[in-house]
PDB file of N, CA and C in Angstrom:
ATOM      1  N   UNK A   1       3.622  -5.667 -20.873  1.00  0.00           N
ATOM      2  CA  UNK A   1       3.086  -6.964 -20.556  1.00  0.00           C
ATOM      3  C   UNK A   1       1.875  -7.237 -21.432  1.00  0.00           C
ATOM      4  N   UNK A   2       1.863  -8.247 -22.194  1.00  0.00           N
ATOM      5  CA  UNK A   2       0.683  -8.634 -22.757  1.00  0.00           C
ATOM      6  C   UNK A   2      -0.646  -8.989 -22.360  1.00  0.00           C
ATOM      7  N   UNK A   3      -1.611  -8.318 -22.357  1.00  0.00           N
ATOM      8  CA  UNK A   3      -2.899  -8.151 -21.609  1.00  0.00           C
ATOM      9  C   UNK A   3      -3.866  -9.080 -22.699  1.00  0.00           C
ATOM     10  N   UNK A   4      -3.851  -9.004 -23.652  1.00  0.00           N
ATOM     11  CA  UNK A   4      -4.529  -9.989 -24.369  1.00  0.00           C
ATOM     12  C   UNK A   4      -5.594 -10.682 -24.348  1.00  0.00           C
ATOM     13  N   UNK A   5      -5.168 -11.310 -23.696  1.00  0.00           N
ATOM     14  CA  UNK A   5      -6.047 -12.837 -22.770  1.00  0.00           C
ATOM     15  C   UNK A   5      -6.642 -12.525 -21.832  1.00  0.00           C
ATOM     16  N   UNK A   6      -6.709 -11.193 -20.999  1.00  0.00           N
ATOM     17  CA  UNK A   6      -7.853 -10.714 -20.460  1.00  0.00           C
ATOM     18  C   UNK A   6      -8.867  -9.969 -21.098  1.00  0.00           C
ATOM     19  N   UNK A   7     -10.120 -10.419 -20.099  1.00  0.00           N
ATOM     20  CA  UNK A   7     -11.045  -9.987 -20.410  1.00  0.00           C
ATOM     21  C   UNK A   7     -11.176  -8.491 -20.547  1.00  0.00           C
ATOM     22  N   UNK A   8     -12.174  -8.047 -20.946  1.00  0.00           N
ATOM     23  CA  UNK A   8     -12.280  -6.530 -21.271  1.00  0.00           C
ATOM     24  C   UNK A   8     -12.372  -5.873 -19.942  1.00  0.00           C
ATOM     25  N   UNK A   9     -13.085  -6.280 -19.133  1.00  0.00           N
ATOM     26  CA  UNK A   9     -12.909  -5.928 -17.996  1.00  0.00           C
ATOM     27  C   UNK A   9     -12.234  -6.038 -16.718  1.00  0.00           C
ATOM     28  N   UNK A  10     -11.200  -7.110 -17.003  1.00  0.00           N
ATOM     29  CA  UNK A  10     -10.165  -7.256 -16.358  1.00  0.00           C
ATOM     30  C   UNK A  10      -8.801  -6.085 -16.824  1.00  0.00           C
ATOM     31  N   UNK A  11      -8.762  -6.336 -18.355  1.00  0.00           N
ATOM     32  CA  UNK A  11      -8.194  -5.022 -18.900  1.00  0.00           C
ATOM     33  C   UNK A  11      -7.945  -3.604 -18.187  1.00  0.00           C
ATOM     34  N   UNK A  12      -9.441  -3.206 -18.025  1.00  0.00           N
ATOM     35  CA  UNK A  12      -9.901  -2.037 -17.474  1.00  0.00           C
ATOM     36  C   UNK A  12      -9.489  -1.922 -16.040  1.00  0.00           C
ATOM     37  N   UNK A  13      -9.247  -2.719 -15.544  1.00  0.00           N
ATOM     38  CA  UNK A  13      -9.000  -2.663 -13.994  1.00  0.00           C
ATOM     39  C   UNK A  13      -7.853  -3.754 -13.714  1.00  0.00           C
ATOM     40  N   UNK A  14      -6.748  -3.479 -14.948  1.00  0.00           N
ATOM     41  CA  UNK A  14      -5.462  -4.115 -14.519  1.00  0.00           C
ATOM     42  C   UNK A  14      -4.533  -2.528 -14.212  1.00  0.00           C
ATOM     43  N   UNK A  15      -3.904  -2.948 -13.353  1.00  0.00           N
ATOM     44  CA  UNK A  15      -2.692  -1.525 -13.145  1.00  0.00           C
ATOM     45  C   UNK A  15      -3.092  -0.089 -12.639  1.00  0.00           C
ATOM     46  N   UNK A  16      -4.536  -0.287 -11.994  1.00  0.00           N
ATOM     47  CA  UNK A  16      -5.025   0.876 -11.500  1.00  0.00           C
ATOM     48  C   UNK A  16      -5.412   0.689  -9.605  1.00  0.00           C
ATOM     49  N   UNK A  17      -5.789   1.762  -9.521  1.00  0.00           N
ATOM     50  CA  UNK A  17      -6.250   1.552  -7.934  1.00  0.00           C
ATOM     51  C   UNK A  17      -8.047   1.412  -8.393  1.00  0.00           C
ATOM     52  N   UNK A  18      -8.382   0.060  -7.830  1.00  0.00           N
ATOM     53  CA  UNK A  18      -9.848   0.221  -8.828  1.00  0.00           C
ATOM     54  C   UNK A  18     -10.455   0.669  -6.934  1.00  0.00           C
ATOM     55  N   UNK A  19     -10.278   0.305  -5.987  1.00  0.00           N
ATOM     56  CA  UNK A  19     -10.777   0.296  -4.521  1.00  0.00           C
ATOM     57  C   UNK A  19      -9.709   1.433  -3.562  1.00  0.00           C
ATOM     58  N   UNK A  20     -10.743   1.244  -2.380  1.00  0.00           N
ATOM     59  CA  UNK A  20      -9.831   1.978  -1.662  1.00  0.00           C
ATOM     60  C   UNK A  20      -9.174   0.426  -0.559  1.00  0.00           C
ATOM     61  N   UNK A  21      -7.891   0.759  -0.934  1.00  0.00           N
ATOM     62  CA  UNK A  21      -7.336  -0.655   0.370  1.00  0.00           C
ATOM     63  C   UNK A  21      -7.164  -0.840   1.407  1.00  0.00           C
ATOM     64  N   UNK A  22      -7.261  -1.825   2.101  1.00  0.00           N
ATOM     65  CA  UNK A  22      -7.867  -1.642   3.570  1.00  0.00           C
ATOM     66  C   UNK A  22      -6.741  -1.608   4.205  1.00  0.00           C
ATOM     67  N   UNK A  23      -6.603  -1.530   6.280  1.00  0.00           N
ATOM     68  CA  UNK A  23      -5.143  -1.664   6.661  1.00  0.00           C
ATOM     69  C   UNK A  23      -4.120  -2.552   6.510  1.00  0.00           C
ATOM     70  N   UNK A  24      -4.577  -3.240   6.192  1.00  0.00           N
ATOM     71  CA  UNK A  24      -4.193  -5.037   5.993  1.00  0.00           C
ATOM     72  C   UNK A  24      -3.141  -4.973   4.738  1.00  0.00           C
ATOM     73  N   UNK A  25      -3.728  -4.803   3.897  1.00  0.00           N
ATOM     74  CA  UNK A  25      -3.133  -4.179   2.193  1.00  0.00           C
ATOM     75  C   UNK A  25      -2.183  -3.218   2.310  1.00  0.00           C
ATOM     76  N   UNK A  26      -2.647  -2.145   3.172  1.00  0.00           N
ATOM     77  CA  UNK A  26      -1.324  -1.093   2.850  1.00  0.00           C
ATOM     78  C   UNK A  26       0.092  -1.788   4.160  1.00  0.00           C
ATOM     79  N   UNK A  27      -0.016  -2.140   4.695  1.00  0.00           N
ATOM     80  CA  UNK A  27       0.510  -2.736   5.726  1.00  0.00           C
ATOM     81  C   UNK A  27       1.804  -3.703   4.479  1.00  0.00           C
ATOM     82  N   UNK A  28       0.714  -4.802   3.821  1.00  0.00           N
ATOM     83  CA  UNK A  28       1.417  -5.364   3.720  1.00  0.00           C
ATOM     84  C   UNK A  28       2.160  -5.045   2.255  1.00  0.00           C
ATOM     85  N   UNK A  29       1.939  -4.208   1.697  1.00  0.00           N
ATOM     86  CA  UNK A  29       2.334  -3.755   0.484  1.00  0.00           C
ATOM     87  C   UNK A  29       3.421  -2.233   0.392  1.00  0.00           C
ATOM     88  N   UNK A  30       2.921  -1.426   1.254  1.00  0.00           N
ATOM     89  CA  UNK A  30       3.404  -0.373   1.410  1.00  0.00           C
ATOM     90  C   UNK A  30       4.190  -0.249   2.684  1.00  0.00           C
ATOM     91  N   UNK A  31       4.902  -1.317   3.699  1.00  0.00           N
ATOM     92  CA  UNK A  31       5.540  -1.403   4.202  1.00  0.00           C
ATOM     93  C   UNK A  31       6.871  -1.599   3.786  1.00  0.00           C
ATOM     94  N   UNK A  32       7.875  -0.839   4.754  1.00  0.00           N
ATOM     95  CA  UNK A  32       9.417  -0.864   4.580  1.00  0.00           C
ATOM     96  C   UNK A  32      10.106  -1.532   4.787  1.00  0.00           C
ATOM     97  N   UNK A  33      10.961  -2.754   4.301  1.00  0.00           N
ATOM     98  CA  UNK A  33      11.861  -3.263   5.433  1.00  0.00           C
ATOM     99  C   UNK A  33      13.368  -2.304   5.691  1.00  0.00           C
ATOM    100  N   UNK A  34      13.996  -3.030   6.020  1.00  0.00           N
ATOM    101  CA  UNK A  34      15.283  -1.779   6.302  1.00  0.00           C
ATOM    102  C   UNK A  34      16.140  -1.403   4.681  1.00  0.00           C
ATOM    103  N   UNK A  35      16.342  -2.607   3.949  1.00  0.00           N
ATOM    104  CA  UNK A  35      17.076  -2.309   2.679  1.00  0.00           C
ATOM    105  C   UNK A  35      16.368  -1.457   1.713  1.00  0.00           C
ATOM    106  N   UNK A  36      14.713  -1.508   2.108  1.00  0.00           N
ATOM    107  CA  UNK A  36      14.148  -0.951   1.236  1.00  0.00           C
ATOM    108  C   UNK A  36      14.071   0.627   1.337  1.00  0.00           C
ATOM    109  N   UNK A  37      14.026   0.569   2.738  1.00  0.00           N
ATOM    110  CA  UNK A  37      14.256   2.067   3.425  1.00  0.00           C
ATOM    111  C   UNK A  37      15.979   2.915   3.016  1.00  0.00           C
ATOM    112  N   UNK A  38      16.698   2.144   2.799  1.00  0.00           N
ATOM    113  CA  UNK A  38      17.707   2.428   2.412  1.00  0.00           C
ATOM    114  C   UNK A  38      18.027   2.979   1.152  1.00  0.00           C
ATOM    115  N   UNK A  39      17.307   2.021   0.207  1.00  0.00           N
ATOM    116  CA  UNK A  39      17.394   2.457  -0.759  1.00  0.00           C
ATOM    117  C   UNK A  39      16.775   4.028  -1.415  1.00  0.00           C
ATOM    118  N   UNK A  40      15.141   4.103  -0.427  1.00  0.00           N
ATOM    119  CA  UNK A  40      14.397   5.549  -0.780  1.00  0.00           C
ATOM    120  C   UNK A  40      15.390   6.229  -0.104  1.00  0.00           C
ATOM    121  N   UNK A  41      16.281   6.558   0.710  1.00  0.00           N
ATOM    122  CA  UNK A  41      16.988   7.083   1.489  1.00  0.00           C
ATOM    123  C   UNK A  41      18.411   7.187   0.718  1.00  0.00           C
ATOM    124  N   UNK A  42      18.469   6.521  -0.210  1.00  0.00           N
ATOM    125  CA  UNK A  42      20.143   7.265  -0.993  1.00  0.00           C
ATOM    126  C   UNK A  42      19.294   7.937  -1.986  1.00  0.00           C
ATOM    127  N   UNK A  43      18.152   8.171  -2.352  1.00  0.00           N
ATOM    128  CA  UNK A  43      17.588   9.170  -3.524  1.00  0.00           C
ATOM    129  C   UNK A  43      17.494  10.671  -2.775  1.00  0.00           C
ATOM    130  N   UNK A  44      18.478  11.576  -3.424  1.00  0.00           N
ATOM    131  CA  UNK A  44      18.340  12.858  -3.422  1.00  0.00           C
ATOM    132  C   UNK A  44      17.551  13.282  -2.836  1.00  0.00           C
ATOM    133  N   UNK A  45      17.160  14.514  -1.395  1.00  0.00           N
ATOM    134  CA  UNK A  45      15.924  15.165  -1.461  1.00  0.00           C
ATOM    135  C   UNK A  45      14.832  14.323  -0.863  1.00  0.00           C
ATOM    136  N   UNK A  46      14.052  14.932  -0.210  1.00  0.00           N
ATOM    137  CA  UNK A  46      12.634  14.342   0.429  1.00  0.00           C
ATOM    138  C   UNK A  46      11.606  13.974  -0.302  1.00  0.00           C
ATOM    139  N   UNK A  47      11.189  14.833  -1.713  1.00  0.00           N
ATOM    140  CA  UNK A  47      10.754  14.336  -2.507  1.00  0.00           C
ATOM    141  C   UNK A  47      10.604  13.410  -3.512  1.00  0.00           C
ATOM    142  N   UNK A  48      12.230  12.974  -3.522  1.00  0.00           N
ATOM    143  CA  UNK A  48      12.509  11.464  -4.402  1.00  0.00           C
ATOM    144  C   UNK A  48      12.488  10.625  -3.567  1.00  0.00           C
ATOM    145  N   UNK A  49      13.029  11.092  -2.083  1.00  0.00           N
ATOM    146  CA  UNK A  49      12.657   9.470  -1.029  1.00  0.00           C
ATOM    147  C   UNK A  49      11.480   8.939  -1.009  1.00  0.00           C
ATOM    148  N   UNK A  50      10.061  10.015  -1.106  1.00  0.00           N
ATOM    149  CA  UNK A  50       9.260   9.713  -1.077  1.00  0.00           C
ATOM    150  C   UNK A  50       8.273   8.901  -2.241  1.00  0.00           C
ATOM    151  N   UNK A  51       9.055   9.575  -3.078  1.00  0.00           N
ATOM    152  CA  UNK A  51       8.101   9.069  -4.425  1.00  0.00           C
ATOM    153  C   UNK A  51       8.795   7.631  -4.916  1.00  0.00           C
ATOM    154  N   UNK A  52      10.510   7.436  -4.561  1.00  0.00           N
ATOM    155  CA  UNK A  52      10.908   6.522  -4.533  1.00  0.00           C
ATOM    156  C   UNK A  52       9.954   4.723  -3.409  1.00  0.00           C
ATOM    157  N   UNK A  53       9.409   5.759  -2.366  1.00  0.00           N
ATOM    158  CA  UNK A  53       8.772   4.658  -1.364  1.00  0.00           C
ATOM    159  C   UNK A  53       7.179   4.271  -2.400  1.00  0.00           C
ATOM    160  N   UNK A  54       6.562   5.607  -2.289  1.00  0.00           N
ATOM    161  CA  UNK A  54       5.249   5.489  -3.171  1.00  0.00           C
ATOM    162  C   UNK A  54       4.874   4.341  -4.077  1.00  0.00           C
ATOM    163  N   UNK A  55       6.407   4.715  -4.997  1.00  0.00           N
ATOM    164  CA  UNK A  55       6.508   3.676  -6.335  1.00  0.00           C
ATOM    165  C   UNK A  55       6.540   2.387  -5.753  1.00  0.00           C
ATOM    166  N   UNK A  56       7.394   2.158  -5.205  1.00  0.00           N
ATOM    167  CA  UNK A  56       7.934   0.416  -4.622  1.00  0.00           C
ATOM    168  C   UNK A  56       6.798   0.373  -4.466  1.00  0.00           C
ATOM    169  N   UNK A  57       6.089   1.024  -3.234  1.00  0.00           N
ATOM    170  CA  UNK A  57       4.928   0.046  -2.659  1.00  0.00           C
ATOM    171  C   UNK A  57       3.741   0.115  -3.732  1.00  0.00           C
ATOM    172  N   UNK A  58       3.305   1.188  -4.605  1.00  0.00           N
ATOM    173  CA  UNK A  58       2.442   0.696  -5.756  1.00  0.00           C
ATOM    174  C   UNK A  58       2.887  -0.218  -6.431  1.00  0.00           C
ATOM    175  N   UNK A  59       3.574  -0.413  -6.815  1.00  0.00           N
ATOM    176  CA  UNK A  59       4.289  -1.449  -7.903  1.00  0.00           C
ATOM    177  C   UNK A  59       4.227  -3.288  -7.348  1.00  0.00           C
ATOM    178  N   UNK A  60       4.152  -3.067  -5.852  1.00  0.00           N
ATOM    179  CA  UNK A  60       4.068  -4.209  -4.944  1.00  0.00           C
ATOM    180  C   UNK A  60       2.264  -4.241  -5.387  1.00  0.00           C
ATOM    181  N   UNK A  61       1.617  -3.433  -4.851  1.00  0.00           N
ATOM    182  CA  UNK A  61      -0.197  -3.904  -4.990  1.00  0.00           C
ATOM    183  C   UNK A  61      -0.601  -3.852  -6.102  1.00  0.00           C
ATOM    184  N   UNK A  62      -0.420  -2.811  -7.378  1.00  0.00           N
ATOM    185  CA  UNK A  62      -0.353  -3.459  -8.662  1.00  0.00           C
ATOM    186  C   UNK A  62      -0.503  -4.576  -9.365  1.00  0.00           C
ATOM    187  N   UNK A  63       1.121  -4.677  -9.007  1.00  0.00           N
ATOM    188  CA  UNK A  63       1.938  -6.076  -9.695  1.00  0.00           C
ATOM    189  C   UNK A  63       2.323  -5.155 -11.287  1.00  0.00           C
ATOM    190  N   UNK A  64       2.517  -3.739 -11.069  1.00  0.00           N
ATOM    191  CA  UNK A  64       3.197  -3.365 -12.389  1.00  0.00           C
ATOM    192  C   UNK A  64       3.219  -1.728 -11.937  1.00  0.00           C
ATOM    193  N   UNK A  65       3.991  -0.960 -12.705  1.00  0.00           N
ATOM    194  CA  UNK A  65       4.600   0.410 -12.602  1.00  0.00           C
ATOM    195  C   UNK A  65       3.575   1.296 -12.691  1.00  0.00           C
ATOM    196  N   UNK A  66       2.841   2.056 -12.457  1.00  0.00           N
ATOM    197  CA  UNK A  66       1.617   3.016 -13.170  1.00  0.00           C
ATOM    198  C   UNK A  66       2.114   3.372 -14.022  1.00  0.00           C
ATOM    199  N   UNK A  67       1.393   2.986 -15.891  1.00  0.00           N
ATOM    200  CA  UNK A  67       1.446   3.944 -16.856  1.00  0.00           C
ATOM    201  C   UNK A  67       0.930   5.219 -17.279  1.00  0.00           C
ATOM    202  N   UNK A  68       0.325   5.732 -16.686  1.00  0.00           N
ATOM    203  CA  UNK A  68      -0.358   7.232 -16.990  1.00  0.00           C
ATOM    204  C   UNK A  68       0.482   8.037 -15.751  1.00  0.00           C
ATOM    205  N   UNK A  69       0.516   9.306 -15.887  1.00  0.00           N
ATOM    206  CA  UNK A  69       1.048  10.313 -15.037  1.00  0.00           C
ATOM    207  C   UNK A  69      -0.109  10.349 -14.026  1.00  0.00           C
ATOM    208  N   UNK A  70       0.442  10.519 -13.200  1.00  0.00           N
ATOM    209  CA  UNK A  70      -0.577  11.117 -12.107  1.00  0.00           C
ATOM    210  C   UNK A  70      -1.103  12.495 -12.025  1.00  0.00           C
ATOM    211  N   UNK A  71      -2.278  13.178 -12.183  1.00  0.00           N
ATOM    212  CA  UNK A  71      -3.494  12.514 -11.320  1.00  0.00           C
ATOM    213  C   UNK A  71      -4.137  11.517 -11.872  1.00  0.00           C
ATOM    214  N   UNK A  72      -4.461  11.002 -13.436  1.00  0.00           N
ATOM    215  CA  UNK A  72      -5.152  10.308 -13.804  1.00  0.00           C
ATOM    216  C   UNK A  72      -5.055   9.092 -13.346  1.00  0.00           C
ATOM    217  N   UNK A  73      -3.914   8.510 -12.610  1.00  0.00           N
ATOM    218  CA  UNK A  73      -4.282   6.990 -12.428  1.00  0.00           C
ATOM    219  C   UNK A  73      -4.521   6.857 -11.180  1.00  0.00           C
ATOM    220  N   UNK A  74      -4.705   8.095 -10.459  1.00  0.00           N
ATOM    221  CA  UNK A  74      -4.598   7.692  -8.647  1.00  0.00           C
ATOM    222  C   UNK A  74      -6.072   7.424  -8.925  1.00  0.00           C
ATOM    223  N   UNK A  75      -6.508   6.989  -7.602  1.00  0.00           N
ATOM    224  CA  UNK A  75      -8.029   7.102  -7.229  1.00  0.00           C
ATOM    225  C   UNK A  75      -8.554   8.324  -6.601  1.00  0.00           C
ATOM    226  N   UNK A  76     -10.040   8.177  -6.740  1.00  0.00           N
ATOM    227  CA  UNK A  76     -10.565   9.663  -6.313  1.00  0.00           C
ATOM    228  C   UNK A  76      -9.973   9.781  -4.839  1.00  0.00           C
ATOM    229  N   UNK A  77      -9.892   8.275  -3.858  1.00  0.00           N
ATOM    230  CA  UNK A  77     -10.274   9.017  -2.581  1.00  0.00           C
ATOM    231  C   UNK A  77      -8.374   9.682  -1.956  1.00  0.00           C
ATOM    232  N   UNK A  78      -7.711   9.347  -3.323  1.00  0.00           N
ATOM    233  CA  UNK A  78      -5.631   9.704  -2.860  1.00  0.00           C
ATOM    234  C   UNK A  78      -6.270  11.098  -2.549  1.00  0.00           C
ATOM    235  N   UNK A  79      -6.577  11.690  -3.318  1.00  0.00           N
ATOM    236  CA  UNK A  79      -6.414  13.110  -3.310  1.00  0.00           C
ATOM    237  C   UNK A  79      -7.436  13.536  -2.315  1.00  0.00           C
ATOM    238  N   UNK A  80      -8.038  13.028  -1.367  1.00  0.00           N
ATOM    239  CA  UNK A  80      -8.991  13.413  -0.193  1.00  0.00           C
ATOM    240  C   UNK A  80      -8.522  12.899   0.835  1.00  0.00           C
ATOM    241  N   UNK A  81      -7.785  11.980   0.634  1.00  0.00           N
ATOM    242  CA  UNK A  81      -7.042  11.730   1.905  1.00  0.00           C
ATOM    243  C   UNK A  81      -5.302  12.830   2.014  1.00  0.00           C
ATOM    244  N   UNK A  82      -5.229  13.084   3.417  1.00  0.00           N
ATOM    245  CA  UNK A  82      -3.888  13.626   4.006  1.00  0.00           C
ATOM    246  C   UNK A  82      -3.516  13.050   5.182  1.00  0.00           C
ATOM    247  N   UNK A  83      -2.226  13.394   5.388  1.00  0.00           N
ATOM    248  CA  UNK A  83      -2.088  13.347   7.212  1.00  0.00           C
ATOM    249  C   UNK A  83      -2.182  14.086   7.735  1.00  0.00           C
ATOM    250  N   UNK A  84      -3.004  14.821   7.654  1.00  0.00           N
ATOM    251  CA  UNK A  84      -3.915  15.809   8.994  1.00  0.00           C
ATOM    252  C   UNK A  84      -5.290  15.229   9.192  1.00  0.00           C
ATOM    253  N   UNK A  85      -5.851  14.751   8.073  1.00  0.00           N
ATOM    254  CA  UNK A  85      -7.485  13.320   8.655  1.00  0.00           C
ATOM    255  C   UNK A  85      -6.997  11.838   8.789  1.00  0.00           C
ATOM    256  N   UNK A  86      -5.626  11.690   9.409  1.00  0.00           N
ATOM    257  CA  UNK A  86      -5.094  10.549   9.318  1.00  0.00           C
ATOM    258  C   UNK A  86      -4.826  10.012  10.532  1.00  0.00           C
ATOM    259  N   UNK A  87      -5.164   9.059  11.206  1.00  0.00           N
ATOM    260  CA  UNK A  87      -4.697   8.514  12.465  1.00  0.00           C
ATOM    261  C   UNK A  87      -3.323   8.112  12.608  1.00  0.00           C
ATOM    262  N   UNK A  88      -2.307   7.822  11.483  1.00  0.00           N
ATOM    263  CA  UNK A  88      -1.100   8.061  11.048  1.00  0.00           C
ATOM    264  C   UNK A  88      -0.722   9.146  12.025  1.00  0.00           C
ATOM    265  N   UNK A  89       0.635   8.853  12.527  1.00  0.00           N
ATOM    266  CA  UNK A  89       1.822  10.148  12.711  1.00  0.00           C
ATOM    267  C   UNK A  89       3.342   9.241  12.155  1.00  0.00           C
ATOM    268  N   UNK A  90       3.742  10.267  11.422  1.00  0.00           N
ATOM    269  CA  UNK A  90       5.035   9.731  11.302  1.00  0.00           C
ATOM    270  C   UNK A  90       6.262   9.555  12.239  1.00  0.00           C
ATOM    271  N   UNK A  91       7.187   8.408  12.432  1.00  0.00           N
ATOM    272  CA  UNK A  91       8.055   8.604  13.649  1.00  0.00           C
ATOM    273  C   UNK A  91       9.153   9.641  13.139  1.00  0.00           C
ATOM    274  N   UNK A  92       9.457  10.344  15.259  1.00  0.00           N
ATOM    275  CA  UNK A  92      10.338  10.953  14.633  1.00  0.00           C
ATOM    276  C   UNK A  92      11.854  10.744  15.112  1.00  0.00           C
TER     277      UNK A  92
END
């Protein structure tokens, strides 16, 4: 995508996690509907369902794919957060 026409500092903080997002944001970005759930759910393995969900919903708050590998493009606080300091439980 041609970035161009942004500013230098829009540049810098296009396609990254520049904040941490609030419930509101992940709610509405990183939520499933059923086809979407379907789809992480025909990928092989627990680990592609998951990274299959990850992606969609980054790609939704974005508005584009992460280009760098991860760890470099997460934010500091991904890797300090888990679900064991999480008010989260997953259904079962």
């Amino acid at each position: 995508m041609p970035v161009n026409f942004l500013t230098e500092d829009q540049r810098g903080r296009w396609g990254r996690f520049n904040e941490v997002p609030d419930l509101t944001q992940l709610g509405g970005f990183f939520h499933l509907e059923a086809a979407d759930r379907r789809r992480a759910m025909a990928a092989n393995g627990a680990r592609n369902q998951l990274g299959y969900a990850v992606q969609l919903g980054t790609a939704r708050f974005l508005n584009c794919f992460l280009t760098e590998p991860i760890p470099r493009t997460c934010p500091p606080w991904w890797s300090t957060t888990s679900p064991s300091n999480s008010a989260w439980t997953p259904p079962r």
